[in-house]
Protein backbone atom coordinates (compact mmCIF):
# COMPACT_ATOMS: atom_id res chain seq x y z
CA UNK A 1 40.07 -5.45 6.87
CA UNK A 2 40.22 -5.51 10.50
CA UNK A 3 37.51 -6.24 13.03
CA UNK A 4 38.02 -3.12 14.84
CA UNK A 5 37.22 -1.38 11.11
CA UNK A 6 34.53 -3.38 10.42
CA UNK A 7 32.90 -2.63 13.27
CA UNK A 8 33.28 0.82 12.55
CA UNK A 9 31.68 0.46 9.55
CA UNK A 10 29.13 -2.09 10.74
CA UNK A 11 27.87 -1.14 14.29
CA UNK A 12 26.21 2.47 13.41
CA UNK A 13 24.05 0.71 10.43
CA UNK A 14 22.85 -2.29 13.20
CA UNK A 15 22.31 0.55 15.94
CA UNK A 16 20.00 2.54 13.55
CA UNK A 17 17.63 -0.82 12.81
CA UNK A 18 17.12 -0.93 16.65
CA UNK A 19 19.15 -3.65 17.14
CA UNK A 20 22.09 -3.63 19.88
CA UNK A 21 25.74 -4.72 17.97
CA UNK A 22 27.00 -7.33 20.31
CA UNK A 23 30.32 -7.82 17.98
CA UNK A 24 31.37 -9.51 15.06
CA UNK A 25 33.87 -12.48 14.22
CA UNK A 26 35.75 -13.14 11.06
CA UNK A 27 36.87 -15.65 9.94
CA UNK A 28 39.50 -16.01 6.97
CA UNK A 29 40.35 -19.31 6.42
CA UNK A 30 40.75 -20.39 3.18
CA UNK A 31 38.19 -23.25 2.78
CA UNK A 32 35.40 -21.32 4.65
CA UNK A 33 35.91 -17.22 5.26
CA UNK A 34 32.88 -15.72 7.02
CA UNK A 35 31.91 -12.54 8.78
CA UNK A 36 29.40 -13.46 11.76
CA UNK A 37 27.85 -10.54 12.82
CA UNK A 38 26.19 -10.80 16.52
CA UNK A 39 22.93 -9.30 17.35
CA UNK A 40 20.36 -8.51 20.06
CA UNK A 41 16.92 -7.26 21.61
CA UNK A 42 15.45 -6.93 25.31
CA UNK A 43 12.94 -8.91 23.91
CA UNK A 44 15.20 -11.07 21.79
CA UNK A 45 16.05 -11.90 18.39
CA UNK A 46 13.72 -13.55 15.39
CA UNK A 47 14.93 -15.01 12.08
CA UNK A 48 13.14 -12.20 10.81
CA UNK A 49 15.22 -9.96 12.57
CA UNK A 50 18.52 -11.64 11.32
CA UNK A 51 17.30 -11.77 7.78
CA UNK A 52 16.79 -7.67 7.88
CA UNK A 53 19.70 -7.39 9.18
CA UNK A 54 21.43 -9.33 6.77
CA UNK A 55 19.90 -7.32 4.03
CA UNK A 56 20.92 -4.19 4.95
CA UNK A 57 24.26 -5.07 6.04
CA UNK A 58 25.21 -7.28 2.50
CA UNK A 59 24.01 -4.25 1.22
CA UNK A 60 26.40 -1.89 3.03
CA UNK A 61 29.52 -4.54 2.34
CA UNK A 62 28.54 -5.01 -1.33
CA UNK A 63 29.31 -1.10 -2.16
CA UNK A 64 32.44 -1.10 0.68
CA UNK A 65 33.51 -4.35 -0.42
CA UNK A 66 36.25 -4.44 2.57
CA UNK A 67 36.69 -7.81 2.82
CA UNK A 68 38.20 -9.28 -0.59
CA UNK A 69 37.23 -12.54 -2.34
CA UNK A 70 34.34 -14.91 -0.96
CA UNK A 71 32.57 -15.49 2.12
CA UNK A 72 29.90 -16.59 3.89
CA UNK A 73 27.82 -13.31 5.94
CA UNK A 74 26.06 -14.99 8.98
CA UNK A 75 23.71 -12.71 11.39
CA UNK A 76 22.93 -14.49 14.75
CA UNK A 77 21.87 -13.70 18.04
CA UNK A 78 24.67 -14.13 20.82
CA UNK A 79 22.76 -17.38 21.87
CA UNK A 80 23.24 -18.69 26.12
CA UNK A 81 27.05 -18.68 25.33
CA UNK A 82 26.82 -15.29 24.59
CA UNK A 83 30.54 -14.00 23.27
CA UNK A 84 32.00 -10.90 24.86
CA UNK A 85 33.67 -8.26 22.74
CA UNK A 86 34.22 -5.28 24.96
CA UNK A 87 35.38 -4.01 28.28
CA UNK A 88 31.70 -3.05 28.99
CA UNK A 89 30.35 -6.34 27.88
CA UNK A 90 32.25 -7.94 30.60
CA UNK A 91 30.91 -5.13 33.16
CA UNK A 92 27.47 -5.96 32.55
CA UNK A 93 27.93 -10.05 33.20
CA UNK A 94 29.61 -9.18 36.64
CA UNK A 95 29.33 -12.18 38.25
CA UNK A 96 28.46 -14.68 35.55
CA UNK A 97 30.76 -17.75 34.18
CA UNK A 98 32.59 -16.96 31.74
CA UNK A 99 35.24 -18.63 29.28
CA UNK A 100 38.28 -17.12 27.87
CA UNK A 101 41.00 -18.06 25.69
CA UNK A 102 44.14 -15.51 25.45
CA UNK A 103 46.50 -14.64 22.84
CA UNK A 104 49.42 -15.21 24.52
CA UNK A 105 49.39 -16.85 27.99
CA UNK A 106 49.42 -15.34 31.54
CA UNK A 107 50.95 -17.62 33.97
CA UNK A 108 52.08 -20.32 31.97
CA UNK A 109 48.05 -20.21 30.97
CA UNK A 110 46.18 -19.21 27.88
CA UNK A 111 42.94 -20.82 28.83
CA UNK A 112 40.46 -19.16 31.71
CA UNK A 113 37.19 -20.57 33.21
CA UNK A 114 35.63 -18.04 36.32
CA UNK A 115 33.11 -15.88 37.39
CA UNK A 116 33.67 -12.25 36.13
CA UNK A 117 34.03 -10.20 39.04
CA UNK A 118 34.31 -6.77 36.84
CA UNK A 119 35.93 -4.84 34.40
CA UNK A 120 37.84 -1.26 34.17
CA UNK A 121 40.96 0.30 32.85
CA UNK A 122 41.57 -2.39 30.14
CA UNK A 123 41.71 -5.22 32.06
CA UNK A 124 39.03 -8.07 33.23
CA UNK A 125 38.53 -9.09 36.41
CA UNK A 126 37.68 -13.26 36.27
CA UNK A 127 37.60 -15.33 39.62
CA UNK A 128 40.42 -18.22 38.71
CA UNK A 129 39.35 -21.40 41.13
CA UNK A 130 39.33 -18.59 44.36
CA UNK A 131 42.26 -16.59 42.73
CA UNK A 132 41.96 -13.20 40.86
CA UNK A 133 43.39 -12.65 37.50
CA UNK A 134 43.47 -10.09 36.05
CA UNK A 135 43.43 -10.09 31.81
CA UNK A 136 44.53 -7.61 29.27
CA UNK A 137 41.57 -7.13 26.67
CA UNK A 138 43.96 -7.01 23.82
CA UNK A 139 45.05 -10.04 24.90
CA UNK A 140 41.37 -11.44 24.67
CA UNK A 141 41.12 -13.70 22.00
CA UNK A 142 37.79 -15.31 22.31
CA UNK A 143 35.38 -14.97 24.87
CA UNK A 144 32.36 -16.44 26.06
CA UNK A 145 28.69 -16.73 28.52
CA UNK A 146 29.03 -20.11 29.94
CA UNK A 147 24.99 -21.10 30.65
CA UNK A 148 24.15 -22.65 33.69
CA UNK A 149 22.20 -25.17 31.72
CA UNK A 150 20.79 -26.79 35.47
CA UNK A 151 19.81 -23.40 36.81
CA UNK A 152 17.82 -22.84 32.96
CA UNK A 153 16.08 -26.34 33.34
CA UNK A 154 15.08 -25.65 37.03
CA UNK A 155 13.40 -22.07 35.76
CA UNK A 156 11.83 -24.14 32.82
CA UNK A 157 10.55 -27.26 35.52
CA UNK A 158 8.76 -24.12 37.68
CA UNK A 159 7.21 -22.42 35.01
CA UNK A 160 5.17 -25.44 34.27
């Protein structure tokens, strides 16, 4: 089953535990298939909250069964390298680093570190080392929050 389909069939049930659905990955191969479901709270996420959500959701995939043969169900939260799944996702990290890989390449690249500088009609906006590119989201293969782990340890230093 697709991860466009899953979601479909996984978002509403997340939604109605008050959790937001940040996305889901899966992963088919062979040795270790697994379904990572990503999950989050204004006031964050608990392995309590995972564990729920687990529940419910093995639940839900144990009477759909649409994925076929073993795996491994992980629920997270989207952690400081939070992954990006949609168009609006990307919108609401305006100005953030972020890392993307591509499906196939744009300009000779596939790989793209920058700031996001926005998102609309399909297409993200990411600041390129002063240049803007602009990326197809169905050619987003993988996306991700890069921290700024020395910005984080400065906030942690003041609040002592």
């Amino acid at each position: 089953m697709s991860s466009a389909r899953l979601t479909q069939l996984l978002q509403p049930l997340v939604e109605a535990l008050g959790y937001e659905f940040v996305g889901l990955e899966h992963h088919s191969n062979p040795k270790s298939p697994a379904l990572v479901i990503y999950i989050d709270r204004p006031d964050g996420i608990a392995v309590e909250d995972c564990e729920r959500v687990s529940r419910e959701v093995a639940a839900v995939l144990d009477v759909e069964d649409p994925i076929p043969g073993h795996y491994n169900l992980e629920v997270s939260s989207p952690g400081l390298d939070r992954p990006l799944f949609t168009l609006e996702q990307f919108e609401r990290f305006t100005g953030q680093l972020a890392q993307v890989s591509l499906f196939a390449p744009v300009d000779g690249r596939r790989k793209f570190k920058g700031a996001i500088l926005g998102a609309e009609e399909g297409k993200v906006r990411l600041d390129q080392d002063g240049t803007e590119v602009l990326l197809d989201m169905g050619n987003i293969a993988k996306a991700r929050l890069v921290p700024d782990y020395a910005s984080l340890f400065t906030k942690r230093e003041e609040t002592r």
